[in-house]
N, C-alpha and C. Protein backbone atom coordinates (compact mmCIF):
# COMPACT_ATOMS: atom_id res chain seq x y z
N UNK A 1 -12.71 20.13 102.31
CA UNK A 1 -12.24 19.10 101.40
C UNK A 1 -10.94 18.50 101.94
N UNK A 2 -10.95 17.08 102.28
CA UNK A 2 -9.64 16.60 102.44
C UNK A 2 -8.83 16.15 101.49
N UNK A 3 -7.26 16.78 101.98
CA UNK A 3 -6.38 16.72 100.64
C UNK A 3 -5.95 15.70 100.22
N UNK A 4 -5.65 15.24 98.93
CA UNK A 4 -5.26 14.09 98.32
C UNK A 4 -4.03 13.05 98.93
N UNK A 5 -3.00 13.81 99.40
CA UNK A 5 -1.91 13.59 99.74
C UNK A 5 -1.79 14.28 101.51
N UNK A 6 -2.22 13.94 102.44
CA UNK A 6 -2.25 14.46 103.55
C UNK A 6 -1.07 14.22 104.42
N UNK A 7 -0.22 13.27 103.63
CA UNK A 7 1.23 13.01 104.00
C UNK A 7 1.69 14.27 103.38
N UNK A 8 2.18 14.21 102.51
CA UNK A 8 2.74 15.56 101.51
C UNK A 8 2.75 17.26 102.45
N UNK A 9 1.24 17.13 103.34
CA UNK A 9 1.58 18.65 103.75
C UNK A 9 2.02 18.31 105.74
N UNK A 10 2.46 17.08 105.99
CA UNK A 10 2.77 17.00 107.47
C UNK A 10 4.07 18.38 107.73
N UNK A 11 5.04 18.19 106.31
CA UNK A 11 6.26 19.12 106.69
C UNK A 11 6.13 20.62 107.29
N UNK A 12 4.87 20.99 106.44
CA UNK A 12 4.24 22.72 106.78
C UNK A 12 4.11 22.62 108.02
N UNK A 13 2.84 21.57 108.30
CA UNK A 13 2.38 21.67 109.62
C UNK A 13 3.32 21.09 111.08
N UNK A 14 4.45 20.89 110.56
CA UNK A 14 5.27 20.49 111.62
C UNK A 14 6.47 21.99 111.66
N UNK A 15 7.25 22.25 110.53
CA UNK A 15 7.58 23.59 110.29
C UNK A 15 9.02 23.43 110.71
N UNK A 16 9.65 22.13 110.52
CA UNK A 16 10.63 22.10 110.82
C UNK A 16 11.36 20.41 110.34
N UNK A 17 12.72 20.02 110.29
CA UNK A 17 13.42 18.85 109.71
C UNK A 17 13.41 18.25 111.40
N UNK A 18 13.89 19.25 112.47
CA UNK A 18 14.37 18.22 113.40
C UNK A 18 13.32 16.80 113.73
N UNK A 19 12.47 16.99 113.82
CA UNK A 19 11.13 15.88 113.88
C UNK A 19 11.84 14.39 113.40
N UNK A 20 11.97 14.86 112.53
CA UNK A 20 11.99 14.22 111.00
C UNK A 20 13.45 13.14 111.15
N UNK A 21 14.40 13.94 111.90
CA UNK A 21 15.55 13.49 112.29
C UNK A 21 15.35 12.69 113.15
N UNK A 22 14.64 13.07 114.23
CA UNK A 22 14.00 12.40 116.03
C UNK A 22 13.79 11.28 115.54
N UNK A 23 12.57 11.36 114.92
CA UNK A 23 12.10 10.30 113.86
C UNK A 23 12.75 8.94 113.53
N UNK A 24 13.92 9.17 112.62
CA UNK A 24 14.85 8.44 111.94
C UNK A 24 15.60 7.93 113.13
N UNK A 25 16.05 8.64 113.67
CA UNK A 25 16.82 8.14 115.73
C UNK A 25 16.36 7.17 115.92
N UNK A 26 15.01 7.33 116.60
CA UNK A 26 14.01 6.84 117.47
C UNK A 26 13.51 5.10 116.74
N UNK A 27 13.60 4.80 114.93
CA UNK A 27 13.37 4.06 114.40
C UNK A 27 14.00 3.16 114.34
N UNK A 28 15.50 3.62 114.11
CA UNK A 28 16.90 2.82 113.78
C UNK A 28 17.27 2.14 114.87
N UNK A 29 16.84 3.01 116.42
CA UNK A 29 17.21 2.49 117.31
C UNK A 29 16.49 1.02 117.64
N UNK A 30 15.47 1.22 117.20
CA UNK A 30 14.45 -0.01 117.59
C UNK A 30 15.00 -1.22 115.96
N UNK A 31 15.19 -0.82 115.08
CA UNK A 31 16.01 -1.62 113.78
C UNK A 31 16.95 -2.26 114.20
N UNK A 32 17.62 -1.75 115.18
CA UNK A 32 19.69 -2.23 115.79
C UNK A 32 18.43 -3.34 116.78
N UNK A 33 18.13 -3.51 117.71
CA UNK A 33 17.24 -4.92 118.38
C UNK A 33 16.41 -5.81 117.73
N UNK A 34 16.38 -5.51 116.34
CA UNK A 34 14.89 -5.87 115.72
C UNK A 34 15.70 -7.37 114.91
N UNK A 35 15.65 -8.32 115.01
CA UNK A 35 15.97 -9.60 115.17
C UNK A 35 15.54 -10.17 113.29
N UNK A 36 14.61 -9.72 112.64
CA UNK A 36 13.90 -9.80 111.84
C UNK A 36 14.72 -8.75 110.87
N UNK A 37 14.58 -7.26 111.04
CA UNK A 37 15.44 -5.98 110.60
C UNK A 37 16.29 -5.97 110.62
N UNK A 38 17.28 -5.92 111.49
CA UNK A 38 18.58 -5.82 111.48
C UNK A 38 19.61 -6.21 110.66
N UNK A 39 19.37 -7.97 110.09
CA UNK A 39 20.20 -8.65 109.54
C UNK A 39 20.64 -7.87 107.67
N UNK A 40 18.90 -7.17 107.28
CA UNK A 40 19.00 -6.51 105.89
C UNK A 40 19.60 -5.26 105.51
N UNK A 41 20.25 -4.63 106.99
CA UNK A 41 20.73 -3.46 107.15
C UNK A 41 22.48 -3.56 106.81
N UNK A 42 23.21 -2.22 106.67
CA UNK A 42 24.66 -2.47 106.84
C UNK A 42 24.93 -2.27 107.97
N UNK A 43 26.12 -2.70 108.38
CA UNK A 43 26.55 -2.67 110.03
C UNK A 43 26.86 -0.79 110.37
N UNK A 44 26.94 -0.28 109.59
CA UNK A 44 26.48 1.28 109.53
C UNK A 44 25.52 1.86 109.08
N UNK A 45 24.73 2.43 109.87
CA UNK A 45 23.50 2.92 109.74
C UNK A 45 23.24 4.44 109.18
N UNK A 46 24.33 4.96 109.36
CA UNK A 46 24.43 6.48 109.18
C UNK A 46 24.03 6.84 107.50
N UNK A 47 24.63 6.07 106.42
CA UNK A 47 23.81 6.56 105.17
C UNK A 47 22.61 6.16 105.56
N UNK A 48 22.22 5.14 105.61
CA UNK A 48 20.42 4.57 105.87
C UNK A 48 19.54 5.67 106.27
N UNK A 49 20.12 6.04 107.71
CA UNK A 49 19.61 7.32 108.79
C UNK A 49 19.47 8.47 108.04
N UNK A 50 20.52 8.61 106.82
CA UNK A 50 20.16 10.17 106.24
C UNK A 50 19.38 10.10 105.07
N UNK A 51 19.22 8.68 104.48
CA UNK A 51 18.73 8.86 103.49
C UNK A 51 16.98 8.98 103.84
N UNK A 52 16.94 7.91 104.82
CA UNK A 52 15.18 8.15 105.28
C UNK A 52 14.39 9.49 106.12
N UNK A 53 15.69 10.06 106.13
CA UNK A 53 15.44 11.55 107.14
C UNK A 53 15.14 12.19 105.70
N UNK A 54 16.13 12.18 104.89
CA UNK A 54 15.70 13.62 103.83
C UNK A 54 14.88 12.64 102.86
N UNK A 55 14.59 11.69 102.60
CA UNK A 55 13.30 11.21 101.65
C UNK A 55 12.42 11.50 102.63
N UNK A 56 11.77 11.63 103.60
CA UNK A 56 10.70 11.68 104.84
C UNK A 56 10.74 13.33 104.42
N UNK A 57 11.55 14.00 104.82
CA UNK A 57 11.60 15.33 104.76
C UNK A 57 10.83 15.74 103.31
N UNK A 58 11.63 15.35 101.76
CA UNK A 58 11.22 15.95 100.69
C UNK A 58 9.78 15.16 100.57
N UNK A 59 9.42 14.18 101.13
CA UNK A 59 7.70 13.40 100.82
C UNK A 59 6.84 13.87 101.60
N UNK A 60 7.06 14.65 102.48
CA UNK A 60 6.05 15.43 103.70
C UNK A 60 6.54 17.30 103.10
N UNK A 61 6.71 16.81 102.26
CA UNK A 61 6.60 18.87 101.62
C UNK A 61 7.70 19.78 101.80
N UNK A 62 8.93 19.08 102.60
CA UNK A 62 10.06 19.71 102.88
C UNK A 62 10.86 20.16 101.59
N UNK A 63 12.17 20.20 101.87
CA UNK A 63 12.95 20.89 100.69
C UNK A 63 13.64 19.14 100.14
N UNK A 64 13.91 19.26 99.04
CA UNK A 64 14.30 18.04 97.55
C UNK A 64 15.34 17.58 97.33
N UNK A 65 16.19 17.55 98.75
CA UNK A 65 17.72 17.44 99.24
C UNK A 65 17.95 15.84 98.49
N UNK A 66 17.12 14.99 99.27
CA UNK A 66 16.93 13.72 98.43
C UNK A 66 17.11 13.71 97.18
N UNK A 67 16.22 14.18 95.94
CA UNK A 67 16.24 13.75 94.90
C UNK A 67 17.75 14.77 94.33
N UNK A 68 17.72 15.67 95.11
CA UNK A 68 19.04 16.47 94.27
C UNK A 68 20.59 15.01 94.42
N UNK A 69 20.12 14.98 95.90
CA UNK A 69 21.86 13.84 95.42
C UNK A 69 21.75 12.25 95.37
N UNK A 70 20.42 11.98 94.94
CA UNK A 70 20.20 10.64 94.65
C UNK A 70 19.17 10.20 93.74
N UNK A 71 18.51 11.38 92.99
CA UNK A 71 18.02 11.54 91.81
C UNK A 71 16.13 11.03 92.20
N UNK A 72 15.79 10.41 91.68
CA UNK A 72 14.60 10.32 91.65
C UNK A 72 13.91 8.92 92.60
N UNK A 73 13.22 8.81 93.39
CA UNK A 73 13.50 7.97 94.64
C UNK A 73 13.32 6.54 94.23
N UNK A 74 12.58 5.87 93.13
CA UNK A 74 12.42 4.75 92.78
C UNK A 74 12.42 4.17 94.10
N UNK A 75 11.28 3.82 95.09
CA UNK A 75 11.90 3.29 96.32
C UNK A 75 11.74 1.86 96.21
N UNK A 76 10.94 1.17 95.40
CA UNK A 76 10.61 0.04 95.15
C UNK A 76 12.06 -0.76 94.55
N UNK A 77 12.64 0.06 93.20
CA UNK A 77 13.44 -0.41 93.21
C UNK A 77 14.94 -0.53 93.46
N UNK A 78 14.82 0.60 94.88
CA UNK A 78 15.99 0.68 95.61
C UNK A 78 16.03 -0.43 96.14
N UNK A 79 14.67 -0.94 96.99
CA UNK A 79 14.66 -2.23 98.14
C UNK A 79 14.69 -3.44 97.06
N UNK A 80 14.73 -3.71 96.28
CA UNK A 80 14.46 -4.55 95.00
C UNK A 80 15.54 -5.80 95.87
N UNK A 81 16.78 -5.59 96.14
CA UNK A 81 18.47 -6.52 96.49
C UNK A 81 17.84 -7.06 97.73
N UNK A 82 16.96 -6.49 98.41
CA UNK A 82 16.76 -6.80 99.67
C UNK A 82 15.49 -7.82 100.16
N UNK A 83 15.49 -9.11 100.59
CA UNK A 83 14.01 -10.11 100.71
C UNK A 83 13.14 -9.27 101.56
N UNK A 84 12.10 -8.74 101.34
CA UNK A 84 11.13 -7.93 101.91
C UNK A 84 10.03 -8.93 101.88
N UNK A 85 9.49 -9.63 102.94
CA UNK A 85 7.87 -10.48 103.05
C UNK A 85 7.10 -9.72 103.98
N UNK A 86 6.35 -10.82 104.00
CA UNK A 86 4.94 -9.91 105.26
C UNK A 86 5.60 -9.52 106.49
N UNK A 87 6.53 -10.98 106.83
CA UNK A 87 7.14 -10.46 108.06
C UNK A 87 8.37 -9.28 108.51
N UNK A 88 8.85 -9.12 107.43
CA UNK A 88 9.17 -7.71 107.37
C UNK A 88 8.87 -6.84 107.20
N UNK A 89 8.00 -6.64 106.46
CA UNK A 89 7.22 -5.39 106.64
C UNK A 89 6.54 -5.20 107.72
N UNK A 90 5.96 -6.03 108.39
CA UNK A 90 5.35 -5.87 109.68
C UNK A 90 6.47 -5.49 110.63
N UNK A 91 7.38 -6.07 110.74
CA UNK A 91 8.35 -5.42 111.82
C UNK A 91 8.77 -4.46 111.44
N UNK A 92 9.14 -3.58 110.38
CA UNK A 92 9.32 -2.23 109.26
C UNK A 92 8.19 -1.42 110.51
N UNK A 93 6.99 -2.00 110.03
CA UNK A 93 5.93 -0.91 109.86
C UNK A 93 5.64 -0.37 111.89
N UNK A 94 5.80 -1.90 113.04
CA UNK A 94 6.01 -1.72 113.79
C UNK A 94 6.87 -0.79 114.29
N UNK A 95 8.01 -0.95 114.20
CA UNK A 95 9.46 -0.19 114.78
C UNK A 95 9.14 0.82 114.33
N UNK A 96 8.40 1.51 112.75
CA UNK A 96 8.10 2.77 112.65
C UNK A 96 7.12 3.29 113.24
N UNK A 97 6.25 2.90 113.81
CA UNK A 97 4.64 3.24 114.48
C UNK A 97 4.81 3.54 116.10
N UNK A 98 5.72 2.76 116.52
CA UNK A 98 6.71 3.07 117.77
C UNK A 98 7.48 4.55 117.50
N UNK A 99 8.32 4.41 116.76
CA UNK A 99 9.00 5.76 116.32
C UNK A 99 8.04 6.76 116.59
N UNK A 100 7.43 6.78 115.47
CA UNK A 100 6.09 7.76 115.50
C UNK A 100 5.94 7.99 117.21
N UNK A 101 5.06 7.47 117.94
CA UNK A 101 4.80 7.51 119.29
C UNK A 101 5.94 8.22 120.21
N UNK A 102 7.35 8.17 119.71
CA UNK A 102 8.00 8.61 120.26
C UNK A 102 8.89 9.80 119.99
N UNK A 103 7.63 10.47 118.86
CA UNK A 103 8.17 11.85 118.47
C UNK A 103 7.27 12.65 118.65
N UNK A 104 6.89 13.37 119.92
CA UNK A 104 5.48 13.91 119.78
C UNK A 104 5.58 15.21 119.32
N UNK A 105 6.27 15.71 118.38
CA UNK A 105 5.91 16.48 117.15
C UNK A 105 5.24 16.05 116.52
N UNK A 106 4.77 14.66 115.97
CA UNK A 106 3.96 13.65 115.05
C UNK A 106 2.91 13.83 115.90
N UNK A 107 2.36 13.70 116.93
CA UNK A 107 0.97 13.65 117.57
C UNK A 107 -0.02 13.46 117.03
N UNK A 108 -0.37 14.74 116.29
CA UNK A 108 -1.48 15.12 115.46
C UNK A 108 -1.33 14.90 114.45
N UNK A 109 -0.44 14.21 113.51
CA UNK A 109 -0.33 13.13 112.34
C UNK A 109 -0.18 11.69 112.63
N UNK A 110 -0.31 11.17 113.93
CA UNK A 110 0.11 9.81 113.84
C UNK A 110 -0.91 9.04 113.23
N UNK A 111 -1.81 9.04 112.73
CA UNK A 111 -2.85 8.21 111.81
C UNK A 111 -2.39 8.39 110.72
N UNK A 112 -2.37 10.02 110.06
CA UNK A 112 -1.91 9.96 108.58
C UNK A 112 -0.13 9.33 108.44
N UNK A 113 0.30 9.32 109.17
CA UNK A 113 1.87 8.62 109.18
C UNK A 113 1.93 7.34 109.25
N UNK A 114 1.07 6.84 109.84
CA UNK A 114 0.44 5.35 109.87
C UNK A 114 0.29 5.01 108.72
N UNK A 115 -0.75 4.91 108.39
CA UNK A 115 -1.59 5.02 107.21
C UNK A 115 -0.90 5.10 106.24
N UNK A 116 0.43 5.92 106.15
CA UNK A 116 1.44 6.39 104.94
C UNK A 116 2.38 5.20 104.75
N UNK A 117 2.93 4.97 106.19
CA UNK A 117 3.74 4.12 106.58
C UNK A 117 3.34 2.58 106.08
N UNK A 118 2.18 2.41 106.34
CA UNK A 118 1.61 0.80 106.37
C UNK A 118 1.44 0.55 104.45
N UNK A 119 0.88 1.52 104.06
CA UNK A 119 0.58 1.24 102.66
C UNK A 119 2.11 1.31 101.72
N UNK A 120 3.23 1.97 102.17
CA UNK A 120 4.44 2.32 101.63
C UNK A 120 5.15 1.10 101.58
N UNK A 121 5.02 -0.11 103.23
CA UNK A 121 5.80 -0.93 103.44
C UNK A 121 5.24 -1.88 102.69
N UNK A 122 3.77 -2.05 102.19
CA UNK A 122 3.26 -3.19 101.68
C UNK A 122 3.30 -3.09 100.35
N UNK A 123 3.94 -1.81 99.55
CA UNK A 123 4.14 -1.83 98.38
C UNK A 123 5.98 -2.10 98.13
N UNK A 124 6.64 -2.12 99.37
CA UNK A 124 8.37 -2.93 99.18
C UNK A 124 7.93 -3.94 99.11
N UNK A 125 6.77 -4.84 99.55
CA UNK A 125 7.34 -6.48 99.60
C UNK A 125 7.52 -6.75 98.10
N UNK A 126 8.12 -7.55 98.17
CA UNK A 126 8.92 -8.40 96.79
C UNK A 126 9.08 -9.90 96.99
N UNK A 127 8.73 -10.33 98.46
CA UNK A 127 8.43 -12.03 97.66
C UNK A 127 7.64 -12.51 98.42
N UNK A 128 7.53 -13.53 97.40
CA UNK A 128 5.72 -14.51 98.38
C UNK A 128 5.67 -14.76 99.35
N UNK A 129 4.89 -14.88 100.09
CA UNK A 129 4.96 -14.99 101.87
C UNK A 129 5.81 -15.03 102.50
């Protein structure tokens, strides 16, 4: 039987945060060139970097570091301040699918991370085309 949430158990099967960190590195770095990304970001990345490391961490089955010091993730209407269209999310979902590729702890999740990734970014958009 495949599980409902096959994102939810990547954390077990990876068995560790550093990934998760690599991850967030490997993304941001491609965000700081991303011409499209960049401009919706703060010129410091370091809250950004920790907040998507430990929401990634507590949504893949890790420990709830996230919701303990920022309460309950509302992510929709965290990004709410921010113009999110197709074309951002596509460059979102790119720069993360790259990431992915360049954490090969992910290997053997890069479809379900995909898949997680693509449907997550198309539920931030917030305005018409």
């Amino acid at each position: 039987m495949q599980a409902l949430d096959p994102f939810g158990s990547i954390y077990a099967k990876v068995g560790s945060e550093k990934p998760f960190f690599s991850l967030v590195e490997a993304f941001y770095a491609l965000v700081e060139q991303d011409e499209i990304l960049r401009p919706l970001y703060p010129e410091d990345l370091t809250p950004a970097k920790e907040h998507l490391a430990l929401f990634l961490i507590q949504r893949s089955g890790g420990r709830n570091t996230y919701s303990l010091e920022r309460g309950h993730p509302r992510m929709r209407a965290r990004h709410m301040p921010f113009k999110i269209g197709q074309k951002e999310r596509d460059a979102w979902v790119k720069n993360m699918n790259q990431a992915i590729g360049e954490t090969p702890e992910f290997t053997p999740h890069k479809e379900v991370m995909q898949d997680f990734f693509s449907e997550f970014a198309t539920f931030m958009i917030n305005q018409p085309h």
